[in-house]
Protein backbone atom coordinates (compact mmCIF):
# COMPACT_ATOMS: atom_id res chain seq x y z
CA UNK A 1 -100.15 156.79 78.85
CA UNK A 2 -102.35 154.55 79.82
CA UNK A 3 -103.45 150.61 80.12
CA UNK A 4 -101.20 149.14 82.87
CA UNK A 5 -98.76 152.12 83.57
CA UNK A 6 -100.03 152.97 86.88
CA UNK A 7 -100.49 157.29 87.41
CA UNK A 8 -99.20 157.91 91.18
CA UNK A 9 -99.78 160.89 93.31
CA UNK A 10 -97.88 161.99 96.27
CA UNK A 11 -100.19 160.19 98.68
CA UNK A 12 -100.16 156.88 96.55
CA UNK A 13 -96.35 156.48 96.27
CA UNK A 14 -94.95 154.87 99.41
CA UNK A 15 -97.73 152.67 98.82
CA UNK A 16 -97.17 151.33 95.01
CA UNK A 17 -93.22 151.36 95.96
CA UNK A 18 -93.12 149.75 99.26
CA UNK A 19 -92.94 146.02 98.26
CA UNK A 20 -91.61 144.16 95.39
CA UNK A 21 -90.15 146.18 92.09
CA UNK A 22 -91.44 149.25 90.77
CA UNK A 23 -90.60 151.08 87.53
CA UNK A 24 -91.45 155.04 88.42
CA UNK A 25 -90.84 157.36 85.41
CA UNK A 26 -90.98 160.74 86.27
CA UNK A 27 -92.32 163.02 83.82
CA UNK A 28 -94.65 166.19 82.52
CA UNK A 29 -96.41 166.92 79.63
CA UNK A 30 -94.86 169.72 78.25
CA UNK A 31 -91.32 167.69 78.13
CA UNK A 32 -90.60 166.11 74.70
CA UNK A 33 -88.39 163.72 76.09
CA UNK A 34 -90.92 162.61 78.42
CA UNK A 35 -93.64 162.37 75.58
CA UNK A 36 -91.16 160.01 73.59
CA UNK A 37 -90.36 158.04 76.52
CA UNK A 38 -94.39 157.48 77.20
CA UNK A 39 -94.97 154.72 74.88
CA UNK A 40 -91.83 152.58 75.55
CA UNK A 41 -93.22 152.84 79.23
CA UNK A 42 -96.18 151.51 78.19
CA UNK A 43 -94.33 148.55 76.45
CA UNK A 44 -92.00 147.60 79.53
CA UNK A 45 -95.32 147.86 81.82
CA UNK A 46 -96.91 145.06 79.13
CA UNK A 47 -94.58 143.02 79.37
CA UNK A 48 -93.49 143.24 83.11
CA UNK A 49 -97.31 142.77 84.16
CA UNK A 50 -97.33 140.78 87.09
CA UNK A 51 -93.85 140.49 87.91
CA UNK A 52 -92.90 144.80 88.67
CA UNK A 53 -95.20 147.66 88.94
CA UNK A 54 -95.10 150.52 86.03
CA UNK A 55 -95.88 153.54 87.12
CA UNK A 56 -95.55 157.48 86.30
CA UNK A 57 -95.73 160.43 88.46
CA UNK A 58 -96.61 163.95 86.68
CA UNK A 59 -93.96 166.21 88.72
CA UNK A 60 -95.69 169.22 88.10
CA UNK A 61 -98.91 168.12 89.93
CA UNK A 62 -96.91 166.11 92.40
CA UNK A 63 -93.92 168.16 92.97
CA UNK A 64 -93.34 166.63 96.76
CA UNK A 65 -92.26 163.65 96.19
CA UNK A 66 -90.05 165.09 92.80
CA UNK A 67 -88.37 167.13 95.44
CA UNK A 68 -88.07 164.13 98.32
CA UNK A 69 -85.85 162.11 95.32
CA UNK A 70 -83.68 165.01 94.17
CA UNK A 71 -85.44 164.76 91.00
CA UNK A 72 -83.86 167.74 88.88
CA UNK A 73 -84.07 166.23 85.22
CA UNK A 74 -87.22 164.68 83.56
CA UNK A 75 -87.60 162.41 82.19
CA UNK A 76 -86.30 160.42 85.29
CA UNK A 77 -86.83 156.97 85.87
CA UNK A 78 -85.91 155.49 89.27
CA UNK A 79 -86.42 151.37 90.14
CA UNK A 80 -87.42 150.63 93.59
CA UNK A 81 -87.35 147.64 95.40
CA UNK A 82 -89.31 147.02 98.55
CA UNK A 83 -89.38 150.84 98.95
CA UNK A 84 -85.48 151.68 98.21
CA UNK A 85 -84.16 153.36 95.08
CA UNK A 86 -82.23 150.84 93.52
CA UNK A 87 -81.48 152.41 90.18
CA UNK A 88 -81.88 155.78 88.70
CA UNK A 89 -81.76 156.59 84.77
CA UNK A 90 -81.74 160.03 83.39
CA UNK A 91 -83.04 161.26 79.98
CA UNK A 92 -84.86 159.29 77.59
CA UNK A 93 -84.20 155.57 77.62
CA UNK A 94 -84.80 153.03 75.34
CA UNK A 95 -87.15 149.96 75.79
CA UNK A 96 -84.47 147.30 75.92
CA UNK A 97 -81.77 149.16 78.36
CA UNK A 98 -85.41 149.38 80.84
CA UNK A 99 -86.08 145.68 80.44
CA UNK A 100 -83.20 144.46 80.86
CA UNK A 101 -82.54 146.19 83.78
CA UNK A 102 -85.89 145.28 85.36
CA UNK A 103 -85.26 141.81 84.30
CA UNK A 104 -82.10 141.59 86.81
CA UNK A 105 -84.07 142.98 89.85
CA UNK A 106 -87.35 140.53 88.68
């Protein structure tokens, strides 16, 4: 993934989260799942650019804040807003349930 999906770390996610709405899909490389979901992220970060933050967080290299959000299943996408979990999804989602849904919170 890559262009405007942001990569967090453990020490960069309060940050990216804490104001306005942020898009965090949870995810590691060896999942299928995750590698499907990948590219549809990198759509919804297109065409949310400027309006909510895309962003993934490899969970094996970052396992901290996985843990801190009860994150059991990947892929797992959770929505923030001004730093609180507003929405979770779990498994592979498609492109227009994600916009949709981001559109509301927008």
């Amino acid at each position: 993934m890559a262009g405007k999906v942001k990569d967090l770390t453990d020490g960069t996610f309060n940050d990216v989260t804490g104001t306005g709405v942020t898009l965090v899909d949870f995810w590691a490389p060896w999942c299928p799942p995750c590698q499907a979901q990948g590219p549809i992220i990198e759509k919804v970060a297109d065409e949310f650019d400027g309006k909510a933050v895309v962003a993934k967080i490899n969970i094996d290299e970052q396992p901290a804040t996985a843990s801190k959000y009860g994150v059991a299943s990947i892929p797992t996408l959770l929505i923030f807003k001004d730093g609180k979990e507003i929405k979770r999804f779990v498994g592979l989602q498609q492109e227009a349930d994600l916009k949709d849904t981001l559109q509301a919170f927008c």
